[in-house]
C-alpha atoms as a PDB file:
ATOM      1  CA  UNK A   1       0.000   0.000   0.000  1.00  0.00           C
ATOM      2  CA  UNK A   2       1.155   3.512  -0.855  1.00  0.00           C
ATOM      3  CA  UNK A   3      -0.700   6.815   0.373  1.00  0.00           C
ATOM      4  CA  UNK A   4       0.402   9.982  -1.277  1.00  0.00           C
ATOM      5  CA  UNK A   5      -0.896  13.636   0.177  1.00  0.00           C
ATOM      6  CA  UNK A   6       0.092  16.592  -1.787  1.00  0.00           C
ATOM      7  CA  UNK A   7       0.830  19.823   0.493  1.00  0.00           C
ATOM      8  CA  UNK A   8      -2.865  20.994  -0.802  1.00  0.00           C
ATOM      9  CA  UNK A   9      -3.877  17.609   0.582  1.00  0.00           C
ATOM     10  CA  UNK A  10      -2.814  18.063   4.398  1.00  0.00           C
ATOM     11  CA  UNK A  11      -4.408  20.005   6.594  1.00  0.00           C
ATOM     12  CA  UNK A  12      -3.006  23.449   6.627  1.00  0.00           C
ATOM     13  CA  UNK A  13      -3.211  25.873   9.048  1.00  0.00           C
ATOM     14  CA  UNK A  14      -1.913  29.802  10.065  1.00  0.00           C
ATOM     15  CA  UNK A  15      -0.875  30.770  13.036  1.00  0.00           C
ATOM     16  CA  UNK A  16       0.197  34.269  15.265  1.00  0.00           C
ATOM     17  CA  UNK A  17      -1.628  36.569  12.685  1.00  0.00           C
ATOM     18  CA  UNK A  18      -0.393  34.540   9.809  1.00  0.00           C
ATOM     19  CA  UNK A  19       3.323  34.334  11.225  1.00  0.00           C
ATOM     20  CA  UNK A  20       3.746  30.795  11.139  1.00  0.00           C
ATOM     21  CA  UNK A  21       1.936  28.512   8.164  1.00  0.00           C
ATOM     22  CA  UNK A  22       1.933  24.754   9.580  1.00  0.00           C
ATOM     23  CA  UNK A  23       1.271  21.854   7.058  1.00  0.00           C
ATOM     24  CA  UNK A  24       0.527  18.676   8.989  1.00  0.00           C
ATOM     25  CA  UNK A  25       1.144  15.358   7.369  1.00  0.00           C
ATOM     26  CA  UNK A  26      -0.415  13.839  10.030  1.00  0.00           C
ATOM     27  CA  UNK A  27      -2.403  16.238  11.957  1.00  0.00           C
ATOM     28  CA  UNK A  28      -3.987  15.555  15.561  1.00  0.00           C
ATOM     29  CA  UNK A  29      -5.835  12.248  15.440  1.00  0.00           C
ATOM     30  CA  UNK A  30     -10.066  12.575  16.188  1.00  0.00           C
ATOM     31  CA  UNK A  31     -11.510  10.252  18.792  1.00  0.00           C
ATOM     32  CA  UNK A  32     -11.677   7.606  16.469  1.00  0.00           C
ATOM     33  CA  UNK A  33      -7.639   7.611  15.752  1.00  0.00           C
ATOM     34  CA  UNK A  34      -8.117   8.234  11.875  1.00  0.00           C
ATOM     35  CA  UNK A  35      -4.742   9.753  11.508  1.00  0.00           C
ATOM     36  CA  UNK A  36      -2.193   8.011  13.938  1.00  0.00           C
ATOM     37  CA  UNK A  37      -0.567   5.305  12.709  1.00  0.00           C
ATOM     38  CA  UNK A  38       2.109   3.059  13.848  1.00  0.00           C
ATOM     39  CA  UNK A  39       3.614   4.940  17.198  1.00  0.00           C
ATOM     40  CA  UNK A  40       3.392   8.403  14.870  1.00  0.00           C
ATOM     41  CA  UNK A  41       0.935  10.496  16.202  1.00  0.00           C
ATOM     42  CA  UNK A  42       1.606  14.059  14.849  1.00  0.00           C
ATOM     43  CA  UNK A  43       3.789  15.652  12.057  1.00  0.00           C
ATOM     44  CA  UNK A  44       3.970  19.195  11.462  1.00  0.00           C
ATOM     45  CA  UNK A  45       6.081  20.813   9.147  1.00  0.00           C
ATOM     46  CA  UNK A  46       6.731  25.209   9.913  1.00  0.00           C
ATOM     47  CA  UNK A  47       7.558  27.699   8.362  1.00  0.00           C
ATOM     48  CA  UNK A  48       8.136  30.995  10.050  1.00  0.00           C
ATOM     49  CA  UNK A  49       7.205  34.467   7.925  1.00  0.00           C
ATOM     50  CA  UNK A  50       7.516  36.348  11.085  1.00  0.00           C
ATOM     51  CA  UNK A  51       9.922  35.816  14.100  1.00  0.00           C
ATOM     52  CA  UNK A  52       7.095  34.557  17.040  1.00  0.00           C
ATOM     53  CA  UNK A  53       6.985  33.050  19.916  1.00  0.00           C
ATOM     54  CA  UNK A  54       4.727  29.788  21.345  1.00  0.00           C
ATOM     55  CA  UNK A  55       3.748  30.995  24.694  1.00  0.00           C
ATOM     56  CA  UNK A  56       4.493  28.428  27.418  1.00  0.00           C
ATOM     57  CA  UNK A  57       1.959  25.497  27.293  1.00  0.00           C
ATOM     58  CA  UNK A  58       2.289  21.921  28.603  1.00  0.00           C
ATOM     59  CA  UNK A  59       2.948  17.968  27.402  1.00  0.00           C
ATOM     60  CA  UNK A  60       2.963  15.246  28.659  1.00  0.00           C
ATOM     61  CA  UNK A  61       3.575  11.442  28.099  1.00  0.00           C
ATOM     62  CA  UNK A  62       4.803  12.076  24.436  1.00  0.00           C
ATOM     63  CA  UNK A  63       8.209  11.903  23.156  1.00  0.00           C
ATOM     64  CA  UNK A  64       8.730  14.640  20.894  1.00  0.00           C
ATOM     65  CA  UNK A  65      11.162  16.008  18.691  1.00  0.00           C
ATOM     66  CA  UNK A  66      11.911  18.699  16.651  1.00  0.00           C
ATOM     67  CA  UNK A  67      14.143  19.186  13.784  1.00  0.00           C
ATOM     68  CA  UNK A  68      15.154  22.534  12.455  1.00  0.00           C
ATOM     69  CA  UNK A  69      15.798  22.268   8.183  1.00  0.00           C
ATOM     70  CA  UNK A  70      16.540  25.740   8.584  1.00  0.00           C
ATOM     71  CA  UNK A  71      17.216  29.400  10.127  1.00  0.00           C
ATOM     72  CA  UNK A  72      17.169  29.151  14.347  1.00  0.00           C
ATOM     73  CA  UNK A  73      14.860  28.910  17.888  1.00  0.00           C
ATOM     74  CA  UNK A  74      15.351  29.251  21.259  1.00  0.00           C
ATOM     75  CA  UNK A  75      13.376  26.599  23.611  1.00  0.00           C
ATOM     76  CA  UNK A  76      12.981  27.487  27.581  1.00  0.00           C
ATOM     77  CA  UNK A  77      11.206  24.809  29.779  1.00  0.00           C
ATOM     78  CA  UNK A  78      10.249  24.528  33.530  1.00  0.00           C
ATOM     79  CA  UNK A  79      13.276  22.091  33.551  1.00  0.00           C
ATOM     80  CA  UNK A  80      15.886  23.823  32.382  1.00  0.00           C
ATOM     81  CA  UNK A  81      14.527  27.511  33.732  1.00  0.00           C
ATOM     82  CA  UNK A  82      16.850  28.518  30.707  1.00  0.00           C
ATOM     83  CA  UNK A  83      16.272  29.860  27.179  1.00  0.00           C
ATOM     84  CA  UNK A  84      18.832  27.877  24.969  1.00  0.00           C
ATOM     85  CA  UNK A  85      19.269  28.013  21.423  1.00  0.00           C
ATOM     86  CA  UNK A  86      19.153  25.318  18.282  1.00  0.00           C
ATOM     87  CA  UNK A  87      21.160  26.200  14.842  1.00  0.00           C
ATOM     88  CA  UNK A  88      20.419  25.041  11.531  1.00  0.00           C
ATOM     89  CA  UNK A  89      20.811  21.439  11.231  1.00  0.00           C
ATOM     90  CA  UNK A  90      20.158  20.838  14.588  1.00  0.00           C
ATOM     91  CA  UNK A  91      17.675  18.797  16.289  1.00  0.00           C
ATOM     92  CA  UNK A  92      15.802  18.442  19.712  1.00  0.00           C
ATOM     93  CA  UNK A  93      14.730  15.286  21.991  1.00  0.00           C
ATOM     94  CA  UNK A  94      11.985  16.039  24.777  1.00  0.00           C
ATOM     95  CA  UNK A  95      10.537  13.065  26.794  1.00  0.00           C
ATOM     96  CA  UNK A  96       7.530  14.758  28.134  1.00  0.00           C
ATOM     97  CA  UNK A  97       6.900  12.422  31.068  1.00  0.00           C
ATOM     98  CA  UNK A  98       4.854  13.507  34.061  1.00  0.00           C
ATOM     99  CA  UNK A  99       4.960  16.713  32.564  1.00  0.00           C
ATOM    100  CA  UNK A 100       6.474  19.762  31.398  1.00  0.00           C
ATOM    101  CA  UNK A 101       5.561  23.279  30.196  1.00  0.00           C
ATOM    102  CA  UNK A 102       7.644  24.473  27.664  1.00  0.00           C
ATOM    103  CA  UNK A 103       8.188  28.014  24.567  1.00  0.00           C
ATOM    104  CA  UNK A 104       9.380  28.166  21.733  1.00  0.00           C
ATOM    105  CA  UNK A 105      10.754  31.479  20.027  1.00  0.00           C
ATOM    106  CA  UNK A 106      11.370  30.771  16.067  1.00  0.00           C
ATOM    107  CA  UNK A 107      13.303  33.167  13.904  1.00  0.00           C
ATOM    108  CA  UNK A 108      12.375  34.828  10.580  1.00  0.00           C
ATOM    109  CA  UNK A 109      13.060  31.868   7.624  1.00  0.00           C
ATOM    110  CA  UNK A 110      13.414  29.068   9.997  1.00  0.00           C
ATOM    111  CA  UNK A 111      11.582  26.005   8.610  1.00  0.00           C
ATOM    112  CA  UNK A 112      11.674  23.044  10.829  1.00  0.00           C
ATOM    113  CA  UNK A 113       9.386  19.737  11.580  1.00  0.00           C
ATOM    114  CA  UNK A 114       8.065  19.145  14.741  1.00  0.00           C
ATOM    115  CA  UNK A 115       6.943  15.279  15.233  1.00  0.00           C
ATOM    116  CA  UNK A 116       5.364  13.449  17.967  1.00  0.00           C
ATOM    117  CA  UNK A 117       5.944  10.033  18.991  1.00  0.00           C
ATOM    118  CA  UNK A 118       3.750   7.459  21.193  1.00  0.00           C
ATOM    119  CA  UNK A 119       6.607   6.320  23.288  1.00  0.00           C
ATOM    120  CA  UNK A 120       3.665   3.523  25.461  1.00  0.00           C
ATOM    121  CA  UNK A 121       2.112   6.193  27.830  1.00  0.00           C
ATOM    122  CA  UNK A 122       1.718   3.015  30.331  1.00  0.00           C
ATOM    123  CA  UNK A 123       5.303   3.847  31.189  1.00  0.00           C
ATOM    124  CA  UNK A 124       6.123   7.038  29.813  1.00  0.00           C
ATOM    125  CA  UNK A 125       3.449   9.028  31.991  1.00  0.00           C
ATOM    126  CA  UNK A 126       5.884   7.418  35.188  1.00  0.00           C
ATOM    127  CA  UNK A 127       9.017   9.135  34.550  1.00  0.00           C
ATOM    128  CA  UNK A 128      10.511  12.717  34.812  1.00  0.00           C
ATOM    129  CA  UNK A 129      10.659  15.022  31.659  1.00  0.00           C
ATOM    130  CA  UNK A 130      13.845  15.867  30.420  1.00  0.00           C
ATOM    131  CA  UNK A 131      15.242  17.696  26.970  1.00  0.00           C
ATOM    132  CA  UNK A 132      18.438  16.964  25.057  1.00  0.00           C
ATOM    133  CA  UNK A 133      19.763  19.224  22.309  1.00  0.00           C
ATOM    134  CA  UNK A 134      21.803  17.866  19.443  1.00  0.00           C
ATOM    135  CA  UNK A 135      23.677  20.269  17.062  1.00  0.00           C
ATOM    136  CA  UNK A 136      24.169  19.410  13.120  1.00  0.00           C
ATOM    137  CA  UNK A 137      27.997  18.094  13.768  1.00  0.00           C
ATOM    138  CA  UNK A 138      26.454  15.524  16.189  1.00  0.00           C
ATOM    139  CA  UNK A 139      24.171  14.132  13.568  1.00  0.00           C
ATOM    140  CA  UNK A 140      26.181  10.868  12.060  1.00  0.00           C
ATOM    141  CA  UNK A 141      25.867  11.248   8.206  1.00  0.00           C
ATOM    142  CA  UNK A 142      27.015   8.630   5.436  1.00  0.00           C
ATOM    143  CA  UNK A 143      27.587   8.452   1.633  1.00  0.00           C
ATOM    144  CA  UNK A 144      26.758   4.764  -0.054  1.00  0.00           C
ATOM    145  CA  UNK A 145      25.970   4.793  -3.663  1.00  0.00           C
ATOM    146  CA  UNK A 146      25.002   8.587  -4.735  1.00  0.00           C
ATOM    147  CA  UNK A 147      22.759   8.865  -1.575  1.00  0.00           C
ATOM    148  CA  UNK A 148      24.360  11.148   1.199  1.00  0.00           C
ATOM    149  CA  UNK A 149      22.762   9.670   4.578  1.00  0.00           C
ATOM    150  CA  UNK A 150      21.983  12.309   7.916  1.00  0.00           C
ATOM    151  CA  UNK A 151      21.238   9.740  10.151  1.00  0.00           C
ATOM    152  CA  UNK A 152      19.057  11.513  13.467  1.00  0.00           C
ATOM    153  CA  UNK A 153      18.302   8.281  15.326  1.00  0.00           C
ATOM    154  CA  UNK A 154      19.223   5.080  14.191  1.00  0.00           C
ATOM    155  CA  UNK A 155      21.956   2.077  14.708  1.00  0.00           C
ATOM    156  CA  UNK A 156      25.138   4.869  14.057  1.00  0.00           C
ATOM    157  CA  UNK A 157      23.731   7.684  15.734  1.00  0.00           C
ATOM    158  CA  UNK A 158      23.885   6.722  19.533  1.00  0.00           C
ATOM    159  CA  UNK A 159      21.161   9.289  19.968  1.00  0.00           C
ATOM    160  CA  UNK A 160      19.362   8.503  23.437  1.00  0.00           C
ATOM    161  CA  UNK A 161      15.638   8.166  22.353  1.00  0.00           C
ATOM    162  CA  UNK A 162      12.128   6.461  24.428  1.00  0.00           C
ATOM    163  CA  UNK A 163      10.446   5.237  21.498  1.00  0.00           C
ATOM    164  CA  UNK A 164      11.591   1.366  20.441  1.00  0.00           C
ATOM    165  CA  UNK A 165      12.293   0.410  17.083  1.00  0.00           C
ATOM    166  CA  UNK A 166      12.156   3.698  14.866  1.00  0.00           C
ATOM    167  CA  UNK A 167      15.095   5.009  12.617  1.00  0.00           C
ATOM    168  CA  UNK A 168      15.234   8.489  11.101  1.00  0.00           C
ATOM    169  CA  UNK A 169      17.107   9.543   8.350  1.00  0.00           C
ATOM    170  CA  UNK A 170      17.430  12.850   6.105  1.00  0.00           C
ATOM    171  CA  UNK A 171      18.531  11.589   2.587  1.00  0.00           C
ATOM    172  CA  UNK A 172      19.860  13.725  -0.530  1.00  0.00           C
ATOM    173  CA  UNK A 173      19.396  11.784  -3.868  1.00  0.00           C
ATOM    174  CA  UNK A 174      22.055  12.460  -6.477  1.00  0.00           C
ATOM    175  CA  UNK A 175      20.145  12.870 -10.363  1.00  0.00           C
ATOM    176  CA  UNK A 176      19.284   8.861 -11.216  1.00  0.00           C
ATOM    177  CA  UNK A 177      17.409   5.752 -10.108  1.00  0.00           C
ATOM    178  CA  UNK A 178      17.756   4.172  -6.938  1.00  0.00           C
ATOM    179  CA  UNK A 179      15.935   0.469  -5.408  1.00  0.00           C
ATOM    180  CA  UNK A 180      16.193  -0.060  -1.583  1.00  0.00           C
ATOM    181  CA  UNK A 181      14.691  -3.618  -0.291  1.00  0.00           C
ATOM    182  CA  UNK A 182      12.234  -2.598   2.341  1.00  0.00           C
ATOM    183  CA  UNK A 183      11.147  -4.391   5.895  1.00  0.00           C
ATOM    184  CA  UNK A 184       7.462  -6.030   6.068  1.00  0.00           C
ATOM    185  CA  UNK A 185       7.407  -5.470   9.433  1.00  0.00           C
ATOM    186  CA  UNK A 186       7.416  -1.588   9.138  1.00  0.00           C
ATOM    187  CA  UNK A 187       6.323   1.358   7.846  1.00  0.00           C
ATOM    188  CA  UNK A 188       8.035   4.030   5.483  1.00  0.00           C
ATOM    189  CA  UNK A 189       6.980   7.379   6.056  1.00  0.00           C
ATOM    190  CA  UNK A 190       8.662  10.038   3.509  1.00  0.00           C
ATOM    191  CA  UNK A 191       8.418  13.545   3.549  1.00  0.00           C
ATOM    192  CA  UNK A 192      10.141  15.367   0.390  1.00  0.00           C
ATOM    193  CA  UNK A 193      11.768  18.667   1.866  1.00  0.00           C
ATOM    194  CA  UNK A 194      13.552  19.709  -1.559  1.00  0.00           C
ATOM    195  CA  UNK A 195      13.396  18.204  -4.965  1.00  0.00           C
ATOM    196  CA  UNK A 196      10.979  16.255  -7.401  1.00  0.00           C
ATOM    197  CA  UNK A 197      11.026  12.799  -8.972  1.00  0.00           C
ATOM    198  CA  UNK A 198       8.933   9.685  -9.026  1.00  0.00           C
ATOM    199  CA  UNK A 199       8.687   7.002  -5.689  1.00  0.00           C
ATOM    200  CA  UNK A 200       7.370   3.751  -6.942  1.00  0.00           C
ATOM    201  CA  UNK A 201       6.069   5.113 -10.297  1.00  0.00           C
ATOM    202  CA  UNK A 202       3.869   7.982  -7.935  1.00  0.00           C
ATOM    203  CA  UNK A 203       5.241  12.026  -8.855  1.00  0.00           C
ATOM    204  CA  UNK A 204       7.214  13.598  -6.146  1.00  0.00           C
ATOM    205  CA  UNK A 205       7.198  17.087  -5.619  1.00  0.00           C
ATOM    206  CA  UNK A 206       8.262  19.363  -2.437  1.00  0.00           C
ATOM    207  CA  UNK A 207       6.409  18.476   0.871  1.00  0.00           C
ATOM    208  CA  UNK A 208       4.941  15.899  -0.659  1.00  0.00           C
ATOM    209  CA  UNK A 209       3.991  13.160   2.129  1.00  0.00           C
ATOM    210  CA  UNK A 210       4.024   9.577   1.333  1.00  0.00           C
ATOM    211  CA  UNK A 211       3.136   6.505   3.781  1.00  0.00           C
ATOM    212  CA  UNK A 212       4.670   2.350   2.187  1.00  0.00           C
ATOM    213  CA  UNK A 213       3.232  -0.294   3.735  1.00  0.00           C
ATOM    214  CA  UNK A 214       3.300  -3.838   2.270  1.00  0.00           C
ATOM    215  CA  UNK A 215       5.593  -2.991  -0.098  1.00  0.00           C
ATOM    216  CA  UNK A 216       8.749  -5.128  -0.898  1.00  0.00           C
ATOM    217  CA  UNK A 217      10.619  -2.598  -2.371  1.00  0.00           C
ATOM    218  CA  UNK A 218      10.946   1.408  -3.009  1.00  0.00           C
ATOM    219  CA  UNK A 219      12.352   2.682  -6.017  1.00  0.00           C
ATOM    220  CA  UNK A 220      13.329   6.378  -6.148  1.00  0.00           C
ATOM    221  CA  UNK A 221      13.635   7.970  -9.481  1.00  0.00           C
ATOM    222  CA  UNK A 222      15.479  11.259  -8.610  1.00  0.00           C
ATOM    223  CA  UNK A 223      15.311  14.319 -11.673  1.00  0.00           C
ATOM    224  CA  UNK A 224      17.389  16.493  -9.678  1.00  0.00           C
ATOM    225  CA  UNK A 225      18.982  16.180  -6.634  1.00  0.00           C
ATOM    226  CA  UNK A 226      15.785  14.916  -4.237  1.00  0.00           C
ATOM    227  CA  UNK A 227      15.813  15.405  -0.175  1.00  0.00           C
ATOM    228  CA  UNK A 228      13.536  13.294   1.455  1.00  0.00           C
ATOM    229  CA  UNK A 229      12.976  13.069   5.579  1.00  0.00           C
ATOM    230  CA  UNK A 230      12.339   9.237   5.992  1.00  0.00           C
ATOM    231  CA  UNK A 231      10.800   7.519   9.094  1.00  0.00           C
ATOM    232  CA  UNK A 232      10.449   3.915   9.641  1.00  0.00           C
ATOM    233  CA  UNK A 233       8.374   2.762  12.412  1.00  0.00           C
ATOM    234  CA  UNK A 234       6.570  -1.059  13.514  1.00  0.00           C
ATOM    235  CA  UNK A 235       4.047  -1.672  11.537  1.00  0.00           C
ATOM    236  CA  UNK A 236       2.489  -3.399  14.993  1.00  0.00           C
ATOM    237  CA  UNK A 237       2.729  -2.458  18.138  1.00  0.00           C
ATOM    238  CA  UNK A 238       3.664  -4.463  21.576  1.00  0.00           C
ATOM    239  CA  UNK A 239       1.254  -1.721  23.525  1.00  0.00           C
ATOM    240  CA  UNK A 240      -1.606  -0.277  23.119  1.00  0.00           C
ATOM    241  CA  UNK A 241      -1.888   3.340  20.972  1.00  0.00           C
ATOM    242  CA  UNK A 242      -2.566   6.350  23.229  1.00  0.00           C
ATOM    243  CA  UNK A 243      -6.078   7.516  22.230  1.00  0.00           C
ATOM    244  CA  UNK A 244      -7.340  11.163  22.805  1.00  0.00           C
END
């Protein structure tokens, strides 16, 4: 199975007097879990027109994290007491836990996604919130066969995560055709930042959004140089998904 949203197709939405534009992949699931999948449970990809500010407001039990494509923020929490800055390139890890309240101040240009992951609230709800910040030169990055690797969490990265069995990868696609055997057991969740081509014979363009299940393998057919933001996550899950 392949699912393919065009920007036009996600749900889109303006925010601080039309300072930030969100498009949301996967927006917040409805009581009946229509849009969570696997232990995804919201995507949103900013853009900032405007530097603005989130005022403090509070999470809890999710892991999320928050990558910044491009241009800057400054975070402060109730943990940390401390406004500390990201750079381009740079990502964040925040294991909301018990609870935390938490800003965010987002410069001019910055573009950046902003995901949320069901870590099993069973357990996650029982332990303290913390953050970790993670600057570009930390992120462990590869080059195999035209495709030049940023690898955020995943077997080389030695990034401290709470959700099990999820790998995340920002991948630039020289011009030309490229197969990659996939896993049945998960799911292949691609989000094209820059470029256009075709994924398993479907048109790519920017922020497209495209879900692979079921499928054995993806073939990439890049006409320029394509960046995609890849996630693969269980298809199943040992727990049972959080449900608002």
């Amino acid at each position: 199975m392949l699912v393919h949203k065009t920007k036009s197709e996600q749900q889109i939405q303006y925010l601080f007097d039309n300072k930030f534009v969100e498009n949301k992949p996967i927006p917040f699931p409805d009581y009946n879990n229509r849009y969570a999948y696997s232990n995804l449970f919201y995507w949103a990809h900013l853009e900032a027109y405007e530097t603005a500010e989130f005022p403090l407001h509070p999470h809890k039990g999710f892991e999320i994290m928050t990558f910044l494509l491009k241009g800057s923020l400054e975070h402060f929490d109730t943990a940390t007491k401390v406004w500390t800055p990201i750079s381009e390139g740079g990502f964040q890890v925040t294991q909301t836990g018990e609870g935390v309240f938490h800003s965010e101040r987002i410069s001019k240009g910055s573009e950046l996604f902003q995901i949320w992951f069901d870590p099993d609230f069973s357990k996650s709800l029982k332990v303290p919130a913390s953050y970790q910040d993670y600057s570009k030169e930390e992120v462990a990055t590869t080059k195999v066969d035209g495709v030049t690797i940023l690898e955020y969490i995943g077997t080389n990265s030695g990034i401290s995560h709470q959700t099990d069995n999820i790998t995340i990868t920002r991948e630039f696609f020289e011009r030309g055709n490229y197969t990659k055997a996939t896993d049945e057991s998960s799911v292949y969740s691609v989000y094209v930042i820059n470029g256009s081509g075709m994924m398993n014979r479907q048109p790519l363009k920017k922020d497209d959004f495209v879900v692979i299940d079921d499928v054995f393998t993806i073939v990439v057919n890049a006409e320029d140089e394509l960046e995609l933001f890849i996630i693969v996550s269980p298809k199943n899950l040992s727990y049972s998904r959080v449900r608002v």
